[in-house]
Protein backbone atom coordinates (compact mmCIF):
# COMPACT_ATOMS: atom_id res chain seq x y z
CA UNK A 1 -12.08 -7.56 -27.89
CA UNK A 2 -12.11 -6.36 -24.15
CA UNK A 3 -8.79 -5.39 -22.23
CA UNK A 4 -7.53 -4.95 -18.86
CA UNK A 5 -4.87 -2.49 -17.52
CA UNK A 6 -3.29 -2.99 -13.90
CA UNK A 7 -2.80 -0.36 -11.92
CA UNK A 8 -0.39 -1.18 -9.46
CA UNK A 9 0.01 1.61 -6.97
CA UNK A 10 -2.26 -0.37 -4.10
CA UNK A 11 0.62 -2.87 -4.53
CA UNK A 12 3.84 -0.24 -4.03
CA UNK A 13 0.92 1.36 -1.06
CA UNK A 14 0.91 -2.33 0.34
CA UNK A 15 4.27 -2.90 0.82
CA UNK A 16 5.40 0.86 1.92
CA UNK A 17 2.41 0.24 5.30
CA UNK A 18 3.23 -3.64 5.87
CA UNK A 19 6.91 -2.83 5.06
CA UNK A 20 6.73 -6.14 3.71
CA UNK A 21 9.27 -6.24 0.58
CA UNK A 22 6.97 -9.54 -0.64
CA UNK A 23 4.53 -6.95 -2.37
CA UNK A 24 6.63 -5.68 -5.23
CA UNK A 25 4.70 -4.12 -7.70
CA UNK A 26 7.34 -5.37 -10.79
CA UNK A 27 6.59 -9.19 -9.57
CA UNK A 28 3.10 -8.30 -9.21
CA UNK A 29 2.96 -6.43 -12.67
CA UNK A 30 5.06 -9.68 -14.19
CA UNK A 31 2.68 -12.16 -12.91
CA UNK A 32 -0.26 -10.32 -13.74
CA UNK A 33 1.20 -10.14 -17.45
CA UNK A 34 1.61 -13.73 -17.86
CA UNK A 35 -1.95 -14.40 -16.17
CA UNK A 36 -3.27 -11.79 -19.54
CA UNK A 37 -3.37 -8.40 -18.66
CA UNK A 38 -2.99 -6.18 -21.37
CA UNK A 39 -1.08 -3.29 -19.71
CA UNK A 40 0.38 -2.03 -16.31
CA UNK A 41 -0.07 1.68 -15.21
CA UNK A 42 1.01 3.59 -12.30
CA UNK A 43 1.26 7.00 -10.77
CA UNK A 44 4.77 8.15 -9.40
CA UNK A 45 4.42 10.47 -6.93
CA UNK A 46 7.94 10.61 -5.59
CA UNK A 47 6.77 9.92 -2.12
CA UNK A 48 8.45 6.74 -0.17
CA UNK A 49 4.66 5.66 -0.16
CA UNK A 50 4.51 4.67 -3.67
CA UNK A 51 6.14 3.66 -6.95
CA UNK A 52 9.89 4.20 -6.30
CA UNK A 53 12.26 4.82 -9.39
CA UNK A 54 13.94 1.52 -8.81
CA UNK A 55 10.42 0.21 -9.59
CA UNK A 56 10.03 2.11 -12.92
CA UNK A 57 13.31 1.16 -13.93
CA UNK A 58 12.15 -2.16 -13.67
CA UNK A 59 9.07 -2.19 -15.06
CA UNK A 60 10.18 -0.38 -17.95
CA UNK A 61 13.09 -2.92 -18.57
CA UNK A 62 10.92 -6.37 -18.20
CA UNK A 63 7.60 -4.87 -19.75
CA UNK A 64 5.86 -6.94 -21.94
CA UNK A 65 2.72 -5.03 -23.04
CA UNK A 66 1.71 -1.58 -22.82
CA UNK A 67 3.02 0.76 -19.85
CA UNK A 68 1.90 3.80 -18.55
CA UNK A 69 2.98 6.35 -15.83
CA UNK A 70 1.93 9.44 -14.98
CA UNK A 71 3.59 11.71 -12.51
CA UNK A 72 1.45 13.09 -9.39
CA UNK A 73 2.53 16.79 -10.68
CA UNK A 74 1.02 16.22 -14.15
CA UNK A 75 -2.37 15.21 -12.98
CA UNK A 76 -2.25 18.39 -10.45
CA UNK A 77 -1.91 20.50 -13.83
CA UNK A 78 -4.31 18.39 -15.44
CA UNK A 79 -6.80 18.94 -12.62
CA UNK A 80 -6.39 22.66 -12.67
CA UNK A 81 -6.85 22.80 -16.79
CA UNK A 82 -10.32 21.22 -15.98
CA UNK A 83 -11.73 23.79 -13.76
């Protein structure tokens, strides 16, 4: 059987350039759990730009599959192991 992650960064990107609080990435990830996605990932970067802590916090309270983040600093290290 096939499954789907979500990776909702583009969402937290969204609402950070329309500075439009209507594209929240924990709604988002809700909705998009109820609709059948199997997971929800993201990359916290600690920039304003992205996933904010208030948005992990969340996520990680009203998750109901699999959830994934990965800080910006790990995939630098990861990047450099590869070389």
């Amino acid at each position: 059987m096939k499954s789907i992650s979500l990776l909702l960064d583009d969402i937290a990107f969204i609402r950070s350039g329309l500075n439009d609080d209507q594209f929240d990435p924990v709604r988002f990830g809700i909705q998009a759990e109820t609709a059948g996605v199997n997971g929800l990932a993201c990359t916290y970067a600690g920039s304003p730009k992205g996933i904010s802590e208030r948005d992990l916090k969340l996520l990680n309270e009203v998750k109901q599959t699999f959830f994934i983040c990965v800080s910006r600093s790990i995939l630098n290290r990861l990047d450099l192991l590869c070389l």
